[in-house]
C-alpha atoms as a PDB file:
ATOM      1  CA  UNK A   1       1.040 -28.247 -18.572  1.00  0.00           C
ATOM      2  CA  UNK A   2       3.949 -26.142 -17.323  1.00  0.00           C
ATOM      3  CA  UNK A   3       4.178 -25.376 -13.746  1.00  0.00           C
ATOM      4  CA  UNK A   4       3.428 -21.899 -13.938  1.00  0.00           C
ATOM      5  CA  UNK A   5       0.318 -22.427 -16.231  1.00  0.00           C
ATOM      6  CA  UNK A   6      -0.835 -24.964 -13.620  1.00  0.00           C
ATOM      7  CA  UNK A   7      -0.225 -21.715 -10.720  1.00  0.00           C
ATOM      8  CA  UNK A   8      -2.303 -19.586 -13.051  1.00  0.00           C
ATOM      9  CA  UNK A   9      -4.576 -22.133 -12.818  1.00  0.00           C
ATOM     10  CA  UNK A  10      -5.049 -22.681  -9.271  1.00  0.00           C
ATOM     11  CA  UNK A  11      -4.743 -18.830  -8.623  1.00  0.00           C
ATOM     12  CA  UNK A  12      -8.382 -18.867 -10.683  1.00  0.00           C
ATOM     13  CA  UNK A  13      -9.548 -21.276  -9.242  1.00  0.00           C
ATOM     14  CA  UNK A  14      -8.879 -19.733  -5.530  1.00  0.00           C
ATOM     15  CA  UNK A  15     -10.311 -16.355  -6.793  1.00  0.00           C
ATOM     16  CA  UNK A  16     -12.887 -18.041  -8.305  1.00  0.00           C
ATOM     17  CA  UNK A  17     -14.044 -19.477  -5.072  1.00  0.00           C
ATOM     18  CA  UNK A  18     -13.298 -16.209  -3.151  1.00  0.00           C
ATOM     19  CA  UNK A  19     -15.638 -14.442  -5.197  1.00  0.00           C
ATOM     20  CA  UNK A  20     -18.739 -16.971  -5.400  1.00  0.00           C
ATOM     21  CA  UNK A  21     -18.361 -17.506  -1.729  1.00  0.00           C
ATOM     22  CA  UNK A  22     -18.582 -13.218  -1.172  1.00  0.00           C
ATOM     23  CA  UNK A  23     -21.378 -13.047  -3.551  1.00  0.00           C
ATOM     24  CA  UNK A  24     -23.357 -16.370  -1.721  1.00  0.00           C
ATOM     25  CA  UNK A  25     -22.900 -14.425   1.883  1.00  0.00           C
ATOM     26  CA  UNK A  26     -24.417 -11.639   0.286  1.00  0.00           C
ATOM     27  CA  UNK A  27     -27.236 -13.433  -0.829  1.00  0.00           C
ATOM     28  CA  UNK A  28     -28.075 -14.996   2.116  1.00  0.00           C
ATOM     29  CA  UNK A  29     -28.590 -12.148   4.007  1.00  0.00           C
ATOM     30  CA  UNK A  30     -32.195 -11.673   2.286  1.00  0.00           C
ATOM     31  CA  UNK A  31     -33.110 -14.713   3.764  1.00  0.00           C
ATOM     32  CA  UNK A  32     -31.197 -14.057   7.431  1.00  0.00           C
ATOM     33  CA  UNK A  33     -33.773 -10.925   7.094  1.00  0.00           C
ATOM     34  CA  UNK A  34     -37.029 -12.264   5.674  1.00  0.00           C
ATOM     35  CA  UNK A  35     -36.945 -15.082   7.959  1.00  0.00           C
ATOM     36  CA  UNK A  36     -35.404 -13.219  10.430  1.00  0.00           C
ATOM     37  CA  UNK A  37     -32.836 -15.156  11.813  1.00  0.00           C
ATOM     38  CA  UNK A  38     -31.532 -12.994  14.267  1.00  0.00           C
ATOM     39  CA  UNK A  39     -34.302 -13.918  16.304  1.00  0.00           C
ATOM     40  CA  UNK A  40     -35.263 -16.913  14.881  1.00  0.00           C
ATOM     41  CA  UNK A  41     -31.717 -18.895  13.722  1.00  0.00           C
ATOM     42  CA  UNK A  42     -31.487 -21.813  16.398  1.00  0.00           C
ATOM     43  CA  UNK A  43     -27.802 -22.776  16.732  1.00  0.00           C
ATOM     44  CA  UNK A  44     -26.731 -25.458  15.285  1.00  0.00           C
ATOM     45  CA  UNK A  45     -26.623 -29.419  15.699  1.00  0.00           C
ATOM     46  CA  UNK A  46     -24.695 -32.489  14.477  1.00  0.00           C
ATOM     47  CA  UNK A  47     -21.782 -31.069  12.023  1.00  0.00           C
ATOM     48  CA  UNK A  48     -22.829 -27.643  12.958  1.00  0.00           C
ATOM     49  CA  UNK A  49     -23.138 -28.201  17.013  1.00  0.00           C
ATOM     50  CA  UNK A  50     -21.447 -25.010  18.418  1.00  0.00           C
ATOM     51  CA  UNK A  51     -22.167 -22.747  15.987  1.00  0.00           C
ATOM     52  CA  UNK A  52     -24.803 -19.912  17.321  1.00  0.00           C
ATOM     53  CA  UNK A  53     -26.915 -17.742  15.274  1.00  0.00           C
ATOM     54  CA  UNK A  54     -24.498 -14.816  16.264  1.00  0.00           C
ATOM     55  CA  UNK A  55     -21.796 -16.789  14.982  1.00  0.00           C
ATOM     56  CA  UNK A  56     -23.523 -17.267  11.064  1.00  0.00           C
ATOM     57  CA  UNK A  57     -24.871 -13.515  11.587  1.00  0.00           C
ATOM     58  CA  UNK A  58     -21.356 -12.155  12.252  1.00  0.00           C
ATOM     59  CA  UNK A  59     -20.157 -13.623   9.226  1.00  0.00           C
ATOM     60  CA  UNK A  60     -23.375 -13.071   6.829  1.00  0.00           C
ATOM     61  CA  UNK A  61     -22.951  -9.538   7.862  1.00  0.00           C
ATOM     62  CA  UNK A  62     -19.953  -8.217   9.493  1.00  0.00           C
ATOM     63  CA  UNK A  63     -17.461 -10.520   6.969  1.00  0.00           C
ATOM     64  CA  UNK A  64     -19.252  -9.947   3.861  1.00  0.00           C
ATOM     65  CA  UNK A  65     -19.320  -6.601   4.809  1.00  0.00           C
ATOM     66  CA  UNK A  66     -15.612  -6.278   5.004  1.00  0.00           C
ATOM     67  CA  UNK A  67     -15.140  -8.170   1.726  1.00  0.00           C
ATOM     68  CA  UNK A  68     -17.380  -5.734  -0.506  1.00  0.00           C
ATOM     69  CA  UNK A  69     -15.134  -3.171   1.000  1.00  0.00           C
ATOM     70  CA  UNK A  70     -12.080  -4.892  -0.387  1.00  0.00           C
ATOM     71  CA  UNK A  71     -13.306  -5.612  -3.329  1.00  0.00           C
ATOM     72  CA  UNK A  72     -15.175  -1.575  -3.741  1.00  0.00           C
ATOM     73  CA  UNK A  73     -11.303  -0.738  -3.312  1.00  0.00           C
ATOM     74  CA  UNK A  74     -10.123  -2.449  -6.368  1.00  0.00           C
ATOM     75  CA  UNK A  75      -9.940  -5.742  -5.745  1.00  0.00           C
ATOM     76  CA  UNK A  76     -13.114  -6.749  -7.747  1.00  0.00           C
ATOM     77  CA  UNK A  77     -11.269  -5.410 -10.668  1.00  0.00           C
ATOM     78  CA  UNK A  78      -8.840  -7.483 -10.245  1.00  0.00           C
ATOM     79  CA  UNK A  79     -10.611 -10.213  -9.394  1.00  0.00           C
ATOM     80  CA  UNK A  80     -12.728 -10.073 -12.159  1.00  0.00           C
ATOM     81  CA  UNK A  81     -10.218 -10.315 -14.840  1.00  0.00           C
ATOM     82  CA  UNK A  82      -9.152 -14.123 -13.411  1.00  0.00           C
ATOM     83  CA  UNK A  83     -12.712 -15.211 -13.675  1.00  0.00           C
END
């Protein structure tokens, strides 16, 4: 494979991940309300020690947020085609 086949490649794969990991956030924040976390979310332990509820909430929300705006802008066009 030719290095810039093997760049196309990983450029996929990147977007690829970009875009799964938008659309899980989203997702997730019909559980963060059914279960309501914002309340509810303890913060976290072992691997996760340090992390609050605020913190997960910030990024379920605020982040994903910021991403659909990106990607209402254009950018799921493009994204779409490397899929």
């Amino acid at each position: 494979m030719s290095r810039e086949n093997d760049y196309i490649t990983q450029a996929r794969a990147a977007n690829r991940a970009i875009w799964e990991g938008i659309h899980v956030l989203k997702a997730l924040q019909s559980e963060w309300n059914a279960l309501d976390y914002g309340t509810t979310l303890d913060d976290g332990t072992g691997e996760n020690a340090g992390i609050t509820g605020a913190d997960v909430g910030a990024v379920v929300f605020d982040t994903c947020t910021a991403f659909e705006q990106v990607l209402a802008a254009g950018s799921a066009t493009n994204m779409a085609k490397l899929l």
